[in-house]
Each structure stands twice: as C-alpha cells, then as structure tokens.
C-alpha atoms as a PDB file:
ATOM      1  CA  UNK A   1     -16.995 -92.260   0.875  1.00  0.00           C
ATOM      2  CA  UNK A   2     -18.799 -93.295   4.125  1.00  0.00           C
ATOM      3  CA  UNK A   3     -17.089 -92.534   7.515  1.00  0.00           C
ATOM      4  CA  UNK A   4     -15.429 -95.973   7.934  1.00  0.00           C
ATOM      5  CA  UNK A   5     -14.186 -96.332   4.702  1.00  0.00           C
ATOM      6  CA  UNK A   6     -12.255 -93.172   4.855  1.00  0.00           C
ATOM      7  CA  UNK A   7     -11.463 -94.253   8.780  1.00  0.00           C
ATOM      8  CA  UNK A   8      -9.916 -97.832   7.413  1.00  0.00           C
ATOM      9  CA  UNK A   9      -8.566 -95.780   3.982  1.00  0.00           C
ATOM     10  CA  UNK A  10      -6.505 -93.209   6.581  1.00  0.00           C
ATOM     11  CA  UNK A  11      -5.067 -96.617   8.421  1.00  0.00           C
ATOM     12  CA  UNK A  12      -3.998 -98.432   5.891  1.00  0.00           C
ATOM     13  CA  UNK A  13      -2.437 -95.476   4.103  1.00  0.00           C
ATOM     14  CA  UNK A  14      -0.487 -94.902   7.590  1.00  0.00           C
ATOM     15  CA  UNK A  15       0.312 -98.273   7.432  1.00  0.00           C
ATOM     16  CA  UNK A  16       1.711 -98.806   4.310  1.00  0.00           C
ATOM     17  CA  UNK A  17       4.178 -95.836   4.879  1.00  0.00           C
ATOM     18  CA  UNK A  18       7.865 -95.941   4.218  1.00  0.00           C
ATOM     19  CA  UNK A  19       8.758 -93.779   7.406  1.00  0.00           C
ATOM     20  CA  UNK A  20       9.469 -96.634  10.414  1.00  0.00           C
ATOM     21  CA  UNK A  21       7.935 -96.178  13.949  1.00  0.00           C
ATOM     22  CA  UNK A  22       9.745 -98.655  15.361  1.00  0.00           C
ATOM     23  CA  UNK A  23      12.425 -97.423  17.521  1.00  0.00           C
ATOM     24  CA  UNK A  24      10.118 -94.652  18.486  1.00  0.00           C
ATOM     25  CA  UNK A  25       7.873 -93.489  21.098  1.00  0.00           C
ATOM     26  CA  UNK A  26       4.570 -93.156  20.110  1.00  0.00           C
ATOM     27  CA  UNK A  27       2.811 -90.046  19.497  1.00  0.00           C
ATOM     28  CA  UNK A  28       0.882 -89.015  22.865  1.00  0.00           C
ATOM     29  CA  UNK A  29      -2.847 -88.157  22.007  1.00  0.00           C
ATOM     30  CA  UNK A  30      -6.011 -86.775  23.820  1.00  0.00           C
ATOM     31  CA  UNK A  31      -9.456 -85.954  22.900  1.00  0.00           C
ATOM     32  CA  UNK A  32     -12.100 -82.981  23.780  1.00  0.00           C
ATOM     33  CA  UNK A  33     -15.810 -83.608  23.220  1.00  0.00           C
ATOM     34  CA  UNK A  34     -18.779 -82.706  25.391  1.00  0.00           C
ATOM     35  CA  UNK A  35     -21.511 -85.054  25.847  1.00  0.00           C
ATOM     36  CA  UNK A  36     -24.792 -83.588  24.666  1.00  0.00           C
ATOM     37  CA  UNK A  37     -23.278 -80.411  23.207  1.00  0.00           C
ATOM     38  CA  UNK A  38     -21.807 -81.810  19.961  1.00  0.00           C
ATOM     39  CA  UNK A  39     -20.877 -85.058  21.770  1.00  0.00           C
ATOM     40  CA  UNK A  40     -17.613 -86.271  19.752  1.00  0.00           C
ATOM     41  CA  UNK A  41     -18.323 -84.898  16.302  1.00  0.00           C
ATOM     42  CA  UNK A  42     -18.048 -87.323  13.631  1.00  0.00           C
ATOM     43  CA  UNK A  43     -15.944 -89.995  14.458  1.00  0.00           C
ATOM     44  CA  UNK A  44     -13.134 -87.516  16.043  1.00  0.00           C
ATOM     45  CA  UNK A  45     -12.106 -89.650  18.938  1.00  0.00           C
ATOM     46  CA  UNK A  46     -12.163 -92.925  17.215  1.00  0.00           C
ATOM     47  CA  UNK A  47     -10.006 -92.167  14.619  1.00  0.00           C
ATOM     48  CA  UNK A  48      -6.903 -92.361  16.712  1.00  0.00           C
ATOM     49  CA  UNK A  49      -7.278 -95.959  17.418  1.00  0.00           C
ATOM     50  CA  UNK A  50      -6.859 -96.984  13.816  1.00  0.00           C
ATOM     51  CA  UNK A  51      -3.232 -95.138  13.757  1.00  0.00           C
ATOM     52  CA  UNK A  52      -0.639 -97.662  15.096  1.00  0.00           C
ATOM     53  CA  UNK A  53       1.935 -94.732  15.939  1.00  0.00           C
ATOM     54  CA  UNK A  54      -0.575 -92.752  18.070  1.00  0.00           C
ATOM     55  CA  UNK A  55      -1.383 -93.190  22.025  1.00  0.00           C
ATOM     56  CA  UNK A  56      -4.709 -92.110  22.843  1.00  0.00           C
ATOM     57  CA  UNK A  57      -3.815 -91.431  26.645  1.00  0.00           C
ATOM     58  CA  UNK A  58      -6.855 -88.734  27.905  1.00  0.00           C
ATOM     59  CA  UNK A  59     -10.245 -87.636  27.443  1.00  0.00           C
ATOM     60  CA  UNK A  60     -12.015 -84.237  28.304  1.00  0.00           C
ATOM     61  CA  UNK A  61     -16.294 -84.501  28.498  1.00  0.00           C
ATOM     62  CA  UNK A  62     -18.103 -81.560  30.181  1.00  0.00           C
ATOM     63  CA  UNK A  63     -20.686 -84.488  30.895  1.00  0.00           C
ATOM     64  CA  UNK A  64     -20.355 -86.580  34.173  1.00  0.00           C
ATOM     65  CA  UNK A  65     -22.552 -88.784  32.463  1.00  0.00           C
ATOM     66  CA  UNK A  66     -20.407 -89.071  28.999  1.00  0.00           C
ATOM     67  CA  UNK A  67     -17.002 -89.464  30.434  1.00  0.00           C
ATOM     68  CA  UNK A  68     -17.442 -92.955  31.791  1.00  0.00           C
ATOM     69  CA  UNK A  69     -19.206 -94.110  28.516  1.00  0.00           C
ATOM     70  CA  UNK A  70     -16.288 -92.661  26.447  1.00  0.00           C
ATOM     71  CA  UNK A  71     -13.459 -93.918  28.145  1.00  0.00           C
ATOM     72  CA  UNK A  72     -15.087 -97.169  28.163  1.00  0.00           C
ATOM     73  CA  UNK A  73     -15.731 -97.192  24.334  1.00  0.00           C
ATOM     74  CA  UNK A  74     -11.785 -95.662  23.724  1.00  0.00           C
ATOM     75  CA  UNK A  75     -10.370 -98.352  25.959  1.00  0.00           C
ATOM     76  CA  UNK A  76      -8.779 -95.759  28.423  1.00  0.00           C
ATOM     77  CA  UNK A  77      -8.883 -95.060  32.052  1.00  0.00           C
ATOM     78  CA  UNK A  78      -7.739 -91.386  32.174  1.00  0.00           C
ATOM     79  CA  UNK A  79     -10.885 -88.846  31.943  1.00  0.00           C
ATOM     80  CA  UNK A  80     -10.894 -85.165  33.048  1.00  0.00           C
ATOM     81  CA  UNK A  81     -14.487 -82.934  33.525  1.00  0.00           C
ATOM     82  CA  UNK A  82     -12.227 -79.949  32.699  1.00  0.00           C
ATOM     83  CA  UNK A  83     -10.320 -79.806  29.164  1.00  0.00           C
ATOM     84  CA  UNK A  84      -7.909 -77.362  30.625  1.00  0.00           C
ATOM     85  CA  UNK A  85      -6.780 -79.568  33.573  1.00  0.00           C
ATOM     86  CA  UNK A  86      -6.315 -81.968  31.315  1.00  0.00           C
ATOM     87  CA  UNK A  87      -4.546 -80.246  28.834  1.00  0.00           C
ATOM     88  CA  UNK A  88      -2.307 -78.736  31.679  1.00  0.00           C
ATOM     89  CA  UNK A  89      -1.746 -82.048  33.371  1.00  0.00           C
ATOM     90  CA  UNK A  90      -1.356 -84.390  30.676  1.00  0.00           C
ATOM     91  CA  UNK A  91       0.563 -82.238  28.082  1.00  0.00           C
ATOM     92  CA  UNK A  92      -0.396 -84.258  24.647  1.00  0.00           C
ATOM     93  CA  UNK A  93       1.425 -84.001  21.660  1.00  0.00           C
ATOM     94  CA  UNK A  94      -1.881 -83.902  19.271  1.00  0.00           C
ATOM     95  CA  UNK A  95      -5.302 -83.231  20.620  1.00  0.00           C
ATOM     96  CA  UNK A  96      -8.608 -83.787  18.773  1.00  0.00           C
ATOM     97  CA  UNK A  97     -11.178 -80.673  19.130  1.00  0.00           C
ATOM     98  CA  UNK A  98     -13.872 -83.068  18.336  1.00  0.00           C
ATOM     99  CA  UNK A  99     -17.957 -81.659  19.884  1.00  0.00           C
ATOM    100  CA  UNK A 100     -19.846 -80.390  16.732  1.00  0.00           C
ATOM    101  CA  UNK A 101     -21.204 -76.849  18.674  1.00  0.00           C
ATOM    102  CA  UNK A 102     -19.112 -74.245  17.330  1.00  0.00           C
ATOM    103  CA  UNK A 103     -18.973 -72.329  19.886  1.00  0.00           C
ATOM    104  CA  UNK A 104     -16.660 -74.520  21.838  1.00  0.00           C
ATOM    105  CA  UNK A 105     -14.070 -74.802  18.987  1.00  0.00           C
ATOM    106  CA  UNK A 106     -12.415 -71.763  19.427  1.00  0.00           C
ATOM    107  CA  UNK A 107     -11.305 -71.727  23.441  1.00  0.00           C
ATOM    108  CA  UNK A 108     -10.649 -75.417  22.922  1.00  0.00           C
ATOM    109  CA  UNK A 109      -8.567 -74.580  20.397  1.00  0.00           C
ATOM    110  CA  UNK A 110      -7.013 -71.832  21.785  1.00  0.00           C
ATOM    111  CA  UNK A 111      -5.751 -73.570  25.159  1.00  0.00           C
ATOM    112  CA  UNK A 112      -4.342 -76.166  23.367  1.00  0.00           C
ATOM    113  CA  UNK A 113      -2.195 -74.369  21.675  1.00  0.00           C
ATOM    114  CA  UNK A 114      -1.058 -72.176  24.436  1.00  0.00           C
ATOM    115  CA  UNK A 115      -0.088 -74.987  26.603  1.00  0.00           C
ATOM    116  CA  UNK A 116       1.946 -76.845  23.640  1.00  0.00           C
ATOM    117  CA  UNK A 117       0.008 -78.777  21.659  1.00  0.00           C
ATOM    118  CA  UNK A 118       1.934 -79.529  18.366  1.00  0.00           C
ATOM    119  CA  UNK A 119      -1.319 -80.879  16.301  1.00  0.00           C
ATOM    120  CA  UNK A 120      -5.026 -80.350  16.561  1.00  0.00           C
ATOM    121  CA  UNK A 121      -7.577 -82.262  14.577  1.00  0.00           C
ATOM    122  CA  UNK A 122     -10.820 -80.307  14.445  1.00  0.00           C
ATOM    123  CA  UNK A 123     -14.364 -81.109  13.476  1.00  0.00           C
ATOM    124  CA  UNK A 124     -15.887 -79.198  10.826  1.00  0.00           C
ATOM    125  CA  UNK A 125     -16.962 -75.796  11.116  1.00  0.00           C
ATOM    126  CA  UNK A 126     -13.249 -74.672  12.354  1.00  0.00           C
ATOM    127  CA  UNK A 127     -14.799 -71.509  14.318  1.00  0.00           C
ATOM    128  CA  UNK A 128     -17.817 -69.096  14.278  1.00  0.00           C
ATOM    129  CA  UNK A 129     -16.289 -65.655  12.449  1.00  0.00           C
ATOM    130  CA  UNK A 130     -13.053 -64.598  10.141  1.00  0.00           C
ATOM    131  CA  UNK A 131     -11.347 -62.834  13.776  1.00  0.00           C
ATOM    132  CA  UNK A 132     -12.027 -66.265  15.696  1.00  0.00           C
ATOM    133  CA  UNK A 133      -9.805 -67.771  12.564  1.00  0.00           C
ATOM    134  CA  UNK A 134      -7.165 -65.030  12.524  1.00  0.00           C
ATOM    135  CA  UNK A 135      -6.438 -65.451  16.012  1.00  0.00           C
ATOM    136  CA  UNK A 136      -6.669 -69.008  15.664  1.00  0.00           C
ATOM    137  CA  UNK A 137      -3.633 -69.359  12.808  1.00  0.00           C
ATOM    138  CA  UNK A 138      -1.854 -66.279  14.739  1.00  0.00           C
ATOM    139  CA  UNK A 139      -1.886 -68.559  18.057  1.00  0.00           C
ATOM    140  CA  UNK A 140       0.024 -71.260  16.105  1.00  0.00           C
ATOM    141  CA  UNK A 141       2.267 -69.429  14.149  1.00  0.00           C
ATOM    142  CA  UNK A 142       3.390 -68.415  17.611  1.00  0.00           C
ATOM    143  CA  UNK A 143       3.477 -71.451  19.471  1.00  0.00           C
ATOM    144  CA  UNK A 144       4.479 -73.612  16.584  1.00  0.00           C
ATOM    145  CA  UNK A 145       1.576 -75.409  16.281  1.00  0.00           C
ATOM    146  CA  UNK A 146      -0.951 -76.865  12.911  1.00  0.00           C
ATOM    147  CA  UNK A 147      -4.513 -77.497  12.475  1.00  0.00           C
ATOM    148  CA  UNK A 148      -6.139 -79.379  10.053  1.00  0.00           C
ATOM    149  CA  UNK A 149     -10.262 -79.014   9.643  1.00  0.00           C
ATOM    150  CA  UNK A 150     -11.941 -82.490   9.409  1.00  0.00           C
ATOM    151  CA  UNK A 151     -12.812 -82.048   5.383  1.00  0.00           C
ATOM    152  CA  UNK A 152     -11.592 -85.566   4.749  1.00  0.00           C
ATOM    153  CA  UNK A 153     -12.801 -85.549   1.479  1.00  0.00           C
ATOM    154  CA  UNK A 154      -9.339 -83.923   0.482  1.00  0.00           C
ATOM    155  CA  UNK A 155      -7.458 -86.700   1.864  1.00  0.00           C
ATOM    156  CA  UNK A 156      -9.525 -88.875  -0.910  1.00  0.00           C
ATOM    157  CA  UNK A 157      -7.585 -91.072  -2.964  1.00  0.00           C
ATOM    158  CA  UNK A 158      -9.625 -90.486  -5.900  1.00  0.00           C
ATOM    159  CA  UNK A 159      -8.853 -87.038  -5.644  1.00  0.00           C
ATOM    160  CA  UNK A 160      -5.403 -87.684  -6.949  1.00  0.00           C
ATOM    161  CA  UNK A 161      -7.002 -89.183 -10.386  1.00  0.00           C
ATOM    162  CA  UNK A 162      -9.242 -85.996 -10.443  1.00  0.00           C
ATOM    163  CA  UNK A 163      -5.940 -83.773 -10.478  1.00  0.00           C
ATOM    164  CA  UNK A 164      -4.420 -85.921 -13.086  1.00  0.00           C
ATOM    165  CA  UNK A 165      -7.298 -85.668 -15.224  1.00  0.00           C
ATOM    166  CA  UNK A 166      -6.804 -82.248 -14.967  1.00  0.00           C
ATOM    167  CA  UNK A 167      -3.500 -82.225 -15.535  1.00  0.00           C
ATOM    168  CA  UNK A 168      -3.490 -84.314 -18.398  1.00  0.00           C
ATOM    169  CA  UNK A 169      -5.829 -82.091 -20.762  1.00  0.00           C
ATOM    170  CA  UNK A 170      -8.197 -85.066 -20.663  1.00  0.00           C
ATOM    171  CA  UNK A 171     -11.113 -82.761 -19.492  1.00  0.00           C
ATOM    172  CA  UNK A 172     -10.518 -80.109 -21.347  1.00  0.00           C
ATOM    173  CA  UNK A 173     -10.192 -76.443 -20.330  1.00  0.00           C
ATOM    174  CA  UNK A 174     -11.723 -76.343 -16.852  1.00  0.00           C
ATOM    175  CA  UNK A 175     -14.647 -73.912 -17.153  1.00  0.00           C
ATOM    176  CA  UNK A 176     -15.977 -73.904 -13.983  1.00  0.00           C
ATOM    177  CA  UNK A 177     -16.981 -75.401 -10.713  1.00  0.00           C
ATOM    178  CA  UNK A 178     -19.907 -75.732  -9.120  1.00  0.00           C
ATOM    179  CA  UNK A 179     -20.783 -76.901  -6.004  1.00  0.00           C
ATOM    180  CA  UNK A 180     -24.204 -77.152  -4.235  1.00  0.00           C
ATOM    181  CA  UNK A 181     -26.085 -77.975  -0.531  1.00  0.00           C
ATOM    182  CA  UNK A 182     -27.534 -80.793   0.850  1.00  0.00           C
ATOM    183  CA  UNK A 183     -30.729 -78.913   0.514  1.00  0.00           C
ATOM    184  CA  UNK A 184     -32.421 -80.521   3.437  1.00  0.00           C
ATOM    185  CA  UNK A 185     -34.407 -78.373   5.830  1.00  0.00           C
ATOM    186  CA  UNK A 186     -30.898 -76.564   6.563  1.00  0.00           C
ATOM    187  CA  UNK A 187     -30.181 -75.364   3.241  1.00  0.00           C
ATOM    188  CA  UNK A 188     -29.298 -71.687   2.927  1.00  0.00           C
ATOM    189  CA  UNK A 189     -26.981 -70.010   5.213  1.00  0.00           C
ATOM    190  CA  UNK A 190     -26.869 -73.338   7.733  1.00  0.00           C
ATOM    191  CA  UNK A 191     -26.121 -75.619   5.010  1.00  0.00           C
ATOM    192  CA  UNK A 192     -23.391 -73.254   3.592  1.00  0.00           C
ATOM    193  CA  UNK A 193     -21.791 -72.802   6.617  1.00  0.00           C
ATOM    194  CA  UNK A 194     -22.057 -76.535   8.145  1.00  0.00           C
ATOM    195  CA  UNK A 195     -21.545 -78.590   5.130  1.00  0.00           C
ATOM    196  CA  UNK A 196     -20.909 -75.952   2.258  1.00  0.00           C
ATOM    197  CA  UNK A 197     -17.257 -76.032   3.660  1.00  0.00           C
ATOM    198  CA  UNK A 198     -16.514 -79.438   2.232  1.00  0.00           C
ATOM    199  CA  UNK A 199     -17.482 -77.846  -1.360  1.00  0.00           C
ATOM    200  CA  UNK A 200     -15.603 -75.288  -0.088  1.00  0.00           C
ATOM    201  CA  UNK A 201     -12.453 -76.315   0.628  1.00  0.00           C
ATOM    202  CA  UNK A 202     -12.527 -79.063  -2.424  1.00  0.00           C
ATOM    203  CA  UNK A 203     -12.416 -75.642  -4.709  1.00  0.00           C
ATOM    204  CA  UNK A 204      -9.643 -74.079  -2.745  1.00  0.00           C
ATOM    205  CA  UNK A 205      -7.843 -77.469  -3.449  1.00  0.00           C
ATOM    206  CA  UNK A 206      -8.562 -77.533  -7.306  1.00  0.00           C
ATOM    207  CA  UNK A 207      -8.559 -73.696  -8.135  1.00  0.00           C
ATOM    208  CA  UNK A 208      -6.315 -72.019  -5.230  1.00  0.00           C
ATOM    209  CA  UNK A 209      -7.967 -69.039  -3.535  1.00  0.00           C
ATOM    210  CA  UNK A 210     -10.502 -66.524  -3.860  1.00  0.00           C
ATOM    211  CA  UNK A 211      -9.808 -63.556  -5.229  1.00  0.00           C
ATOM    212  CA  UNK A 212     -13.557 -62.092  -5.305  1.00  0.00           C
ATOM    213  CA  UNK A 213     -17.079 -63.209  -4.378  1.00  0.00           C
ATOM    214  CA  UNK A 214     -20.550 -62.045  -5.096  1.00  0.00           C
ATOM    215  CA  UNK A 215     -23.909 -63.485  -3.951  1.00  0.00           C
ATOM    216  CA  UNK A 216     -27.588 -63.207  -2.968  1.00  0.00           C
ATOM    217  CA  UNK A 217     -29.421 -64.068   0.294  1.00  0.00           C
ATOM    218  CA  UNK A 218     -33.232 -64.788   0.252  1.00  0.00           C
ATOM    219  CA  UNK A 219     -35.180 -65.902   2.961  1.00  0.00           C
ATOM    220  CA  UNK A 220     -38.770 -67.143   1.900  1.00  0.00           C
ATOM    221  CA  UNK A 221     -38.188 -66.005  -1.905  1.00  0.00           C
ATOM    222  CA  UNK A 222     -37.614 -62.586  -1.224  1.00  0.00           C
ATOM    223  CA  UNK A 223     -34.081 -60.901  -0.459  1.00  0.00           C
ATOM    224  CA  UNK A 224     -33.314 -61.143   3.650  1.00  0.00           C
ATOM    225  CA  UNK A 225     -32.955 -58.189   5.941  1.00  0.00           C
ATOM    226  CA  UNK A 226     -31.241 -57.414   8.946  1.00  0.00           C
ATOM    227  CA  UNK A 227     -34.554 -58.466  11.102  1.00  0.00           C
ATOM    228  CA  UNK A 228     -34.157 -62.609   9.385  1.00  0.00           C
ATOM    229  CA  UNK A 229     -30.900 -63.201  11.295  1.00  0.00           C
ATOM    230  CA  UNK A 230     -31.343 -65.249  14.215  1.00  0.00           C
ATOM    231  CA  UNK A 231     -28.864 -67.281  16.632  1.00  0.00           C
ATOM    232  CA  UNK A 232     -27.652 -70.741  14.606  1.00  0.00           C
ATOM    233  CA  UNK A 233     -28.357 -74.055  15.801  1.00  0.00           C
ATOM    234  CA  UNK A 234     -25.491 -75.844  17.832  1.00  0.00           C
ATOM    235  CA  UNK A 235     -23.528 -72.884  18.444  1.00  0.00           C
ATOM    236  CA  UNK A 236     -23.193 -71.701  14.765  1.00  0.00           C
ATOM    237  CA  UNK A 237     -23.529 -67.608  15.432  1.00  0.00           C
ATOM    238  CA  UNK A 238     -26.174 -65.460  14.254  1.00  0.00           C
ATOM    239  CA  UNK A 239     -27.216 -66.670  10.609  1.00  0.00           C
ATOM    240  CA  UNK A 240     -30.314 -66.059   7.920  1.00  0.00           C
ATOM    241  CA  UNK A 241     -31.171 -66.891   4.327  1.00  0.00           C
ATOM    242  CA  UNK A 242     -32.599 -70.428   3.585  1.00  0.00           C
ATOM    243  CA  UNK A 243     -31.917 -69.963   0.096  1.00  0.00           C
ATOM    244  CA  UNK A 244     -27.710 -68.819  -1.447  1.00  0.00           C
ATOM    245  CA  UNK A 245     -26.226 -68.171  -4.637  1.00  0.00           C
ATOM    246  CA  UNK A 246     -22.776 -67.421  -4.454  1.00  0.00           C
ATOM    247  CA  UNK A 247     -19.998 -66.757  -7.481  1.00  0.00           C
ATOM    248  CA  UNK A 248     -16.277 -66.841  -6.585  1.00  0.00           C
ATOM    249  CA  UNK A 249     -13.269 -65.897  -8.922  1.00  0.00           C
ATOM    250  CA  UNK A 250     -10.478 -67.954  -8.344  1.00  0.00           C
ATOM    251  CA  UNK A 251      -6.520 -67.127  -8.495  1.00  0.00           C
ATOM    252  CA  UNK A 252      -6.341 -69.744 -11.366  1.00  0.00           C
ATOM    253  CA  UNK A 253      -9.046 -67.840 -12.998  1.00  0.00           C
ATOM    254  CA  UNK A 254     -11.660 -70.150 -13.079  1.00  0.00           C
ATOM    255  CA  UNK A 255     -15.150 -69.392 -11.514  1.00  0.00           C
ATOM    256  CA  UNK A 256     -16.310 -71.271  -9.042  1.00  0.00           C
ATOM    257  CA  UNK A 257     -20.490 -71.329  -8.358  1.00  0.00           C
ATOM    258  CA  UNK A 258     -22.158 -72.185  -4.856  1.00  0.00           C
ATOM    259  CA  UNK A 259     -25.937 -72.771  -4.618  1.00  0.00           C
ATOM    260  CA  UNK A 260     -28.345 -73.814  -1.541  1.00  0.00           C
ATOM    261  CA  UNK A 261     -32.128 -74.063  -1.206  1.00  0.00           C
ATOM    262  CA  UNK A 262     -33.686 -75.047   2.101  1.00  0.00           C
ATOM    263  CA  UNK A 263     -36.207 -78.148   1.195  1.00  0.00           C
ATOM    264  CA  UNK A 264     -34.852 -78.010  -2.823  1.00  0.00           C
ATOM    265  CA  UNK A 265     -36.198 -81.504  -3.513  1.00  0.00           C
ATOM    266  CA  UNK A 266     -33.610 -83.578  -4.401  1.00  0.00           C
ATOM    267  CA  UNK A 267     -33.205 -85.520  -1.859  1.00  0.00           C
ATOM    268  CA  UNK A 268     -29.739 -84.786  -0.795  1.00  0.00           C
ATOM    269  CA  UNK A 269     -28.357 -86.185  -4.478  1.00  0.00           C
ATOM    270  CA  UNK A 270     -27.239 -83.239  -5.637  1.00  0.00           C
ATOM    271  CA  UNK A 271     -24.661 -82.310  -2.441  1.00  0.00           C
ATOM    272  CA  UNK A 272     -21.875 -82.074  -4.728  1.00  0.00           C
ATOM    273  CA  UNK A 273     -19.203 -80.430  -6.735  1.00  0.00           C
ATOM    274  CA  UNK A 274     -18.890 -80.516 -10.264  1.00  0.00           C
ATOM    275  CA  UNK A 275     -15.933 -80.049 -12.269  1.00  0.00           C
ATOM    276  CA  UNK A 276     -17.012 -78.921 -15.723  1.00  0.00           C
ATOM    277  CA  UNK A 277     -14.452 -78.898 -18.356  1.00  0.00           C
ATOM    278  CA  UNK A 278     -14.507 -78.641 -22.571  1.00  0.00           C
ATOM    279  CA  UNK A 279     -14.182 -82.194 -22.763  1.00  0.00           C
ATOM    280  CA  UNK A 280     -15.867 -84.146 -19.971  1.00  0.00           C
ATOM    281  CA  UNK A 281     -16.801 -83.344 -16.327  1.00  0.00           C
ATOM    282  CA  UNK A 282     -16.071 -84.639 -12.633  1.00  0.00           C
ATOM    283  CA  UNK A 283     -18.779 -84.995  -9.859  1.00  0.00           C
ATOM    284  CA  UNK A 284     -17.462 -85.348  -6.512  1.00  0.00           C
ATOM    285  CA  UNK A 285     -20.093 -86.230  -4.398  1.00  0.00           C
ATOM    286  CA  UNK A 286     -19.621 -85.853  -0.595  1.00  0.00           C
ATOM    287  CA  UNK A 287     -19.353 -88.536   2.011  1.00  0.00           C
ATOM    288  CA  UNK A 288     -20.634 -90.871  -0.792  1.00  0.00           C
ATOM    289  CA  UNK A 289     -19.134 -94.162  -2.129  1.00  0.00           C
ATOM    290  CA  UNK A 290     -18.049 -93.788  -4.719  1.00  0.00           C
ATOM    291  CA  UNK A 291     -16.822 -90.284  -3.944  1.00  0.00           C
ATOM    292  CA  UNK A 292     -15.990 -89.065  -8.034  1.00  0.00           C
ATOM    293  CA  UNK A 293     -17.712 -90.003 -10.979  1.00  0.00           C
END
C-alpha cells in the first residue's frame, strides 16, 4: 500500500459512511510541521484535504521560508511561526503533529492537549522514551483528549481478511509471527525504532500485548557496549546496535520474533511480517501494494 492509495482508501471509506455531516459544522483542523526539521512527515498535512467533514483552518512551520510554501500547497491563508500561538489563538478541534524529528513530538503534543485539542494525528515514532509516552496518555486522560500514531497499515482493508482467516481456522494454529527491518543502512536499533513500529504495532493488533521480551544487540558482529550508543539521527535519542534479534511472548500466547541487520542484502523485500500458521501463512508487507499475500 503506497501513500496515496491508503490517502484515497481513508477518503472514500469516510465517504461511504452511514453517519451524515450534513447539518453539521465541520470539524476545525490545524497542522504542525517544521520546515527542514522533519518538514511535514509523510503526508500528515495533506491528508486532511481528502476528508470532506474536516476544515483545515491553520498551519504552524518554525521555517519563515516553509510557511508560505505550505499554506500555498494546503490552500490556506492562516500561518503562525509559533505552534503555541497558534494553538492558543486558533483553538482546533484536531491537530496533526506531523515533522518526522522526534524530538519535537512530545512538546507539540503536549500543548495541544493542554489547550483543548480533542484529536491529534501523529507521525510515526510517537515520542523518544517510555516516560515521554506515559505522560503523553496521562495528559489526555486528563484533558479528554486521543492520539492515534500514523501506522496506517492497521487501518488496511486487507487486514480485515487477515483476521478472518484467522478466525476461521483456515491457517491453522497460529505459531508465530515474525516480523523483520528494512535492512537498509539503518537497520539495527534505527530501523527498529523508526520503522520496526509498523511490525510492531501490526503484532499488538493480531496477538494483544506483550507480556515478556528477550533480545540481543550487536554492533559490528560482536555484542554492543555502553561506549556504541550515540545521539540518533533526526531527533531519535541516544541509540546503538546495527544488528537486533528480539523474541516477544504475547497475551494470546503466541511468540512473536523481530529481526534487523544494517546492510542485510535484501533489498528492502523482506520489511515484513509474517503470520505463520499449521496450515498456510500471511505476509504483510509494509507500505507495499499489495499489502498481504
């Protein structure tokens, strides 16, 4: 599943809904990136466009030199240098979190919830450490707000025929699932922690949580120390390893399997997860088209 398709697929599914708009105001929407520090993310600020009950009415940019070209490319006239102006000015209803450097997410985040955004939409990684995540969700729970992480691979409709598959006995007894990197020169720790959350979270939808992990960490074939980690690219925190094996136990006690090799040769084919079962097995491959096989 390419961006667009799943852009066009998220329209037409909004479309085709039973709930009437109508009579109704639409939903008020504004969008945070930053211009040269994660820019917009991937296709975060256009996606609003393609939802006919949605408003796009602001945008935040750090840049001076972004702003202009994004409000000219959304349509809109309203552009703030400062997020939090905005955000105290304007008042949305949903906001998109949408620059790819992490270390923006969380304060972006963070004061949108606090000044009453409902609904944030944010780009993959959702933030830099378990605490920045804690007091993430504890923010909304107070304020009555919901995030949902850019994964859209969930929101696949094939995933729906995967489930049923399941479901139905037609695979078998699930044995286990395994996911792996891209593999590219970011494999390892980077790849786990910038892509490996698509695999990820399509494990937490099929087998529920975690209960336990285990894994290994090697930088250069050899196990990694304390003096391999080093600061992340675009914001990502201090990371190491280009090589990760990782083995999860699952609450519906399956065992799920995540592997990553910097430079592992295969050409970024084998950034997937696989579903094996007694009878037959799934691959869902990410961002590809099409997505299950």
């Amino acid at each position: 599943m390419n961006r667009r398709t799943f852009l066009t697929a998220a329209s037409a599914v909004l479309a085709a809904s039973n709930l009437s708009f109508a009579d109704e105001k639409k939903r008020r929407v504004a969008v945070i990136g930053h211009t040269g520090r994660g820019n917009y993310g991937h296709g975060l600020d256009v996606v609003w466009s393609k939802i006919p009950e949605c408003e796009l009415v602001a945008v935040a940019d750090g840049s001076a030199i972004g702003l202009p070209v994004e409000l000219a490319k959304l349509g809109i006239t309203n552009g703030y240098g400062d997020y939090r102006k905005m955000l105290e000015e304007v008042r949305p209803e949903f906001v998109t979190v949408a620059p790819r450097h992490l270390d923006q997410h969380f304060d972006m985040a963070l004061a949108a919830i606090k000044t009453g955004v409902k609904g944030l939409y944010v780009e993959k990684p959702f933030c830099r450490s378990p605490k920045e995540a804690d007091d993430l969700i504890a923010a909304c729970e107070k304020h009555g707000a919901r995030i949902a992480v850019a994964h859209r691979n969930r929101y696949h409709p094939a995933l729906k025929h995967v489930s049923a598959l399941i479901d139905s006995g037609e695979l078998g007894q699930v044995l286990e699932f395994r996911g792996r990197g891209l593999g590219d020169q970011r494999g390892g720790g980077e790849d786990l922690w910038v892509l490996g959350c698509h695999i990820m979270n399509l494990i937490h939808h099929f087998g529920g949580k975690p209960i336990n992990c285990s894994g290994e960490m090697w930088q250069d074939g050899r196990p990694m120390t304390r003096d391999d980690i080093k600061p992340g690219a675009e914001g990502l925190g201090p990371l190491a390893a280009n090589e990760v094996h990782a083995r999860y136990e699952l609450e519906n006690g399956v065992v799920a399997y995540y592997d990553s090799k910097a430079n592992d040769g295969t050409a970024k084919r084998g950034y997937c997860l696989q579903i094996v079962g007694s009878k037959g097995s799934v691959f869902i491959h990410i961002d590809r088209d099409p997505v299950a096989h």
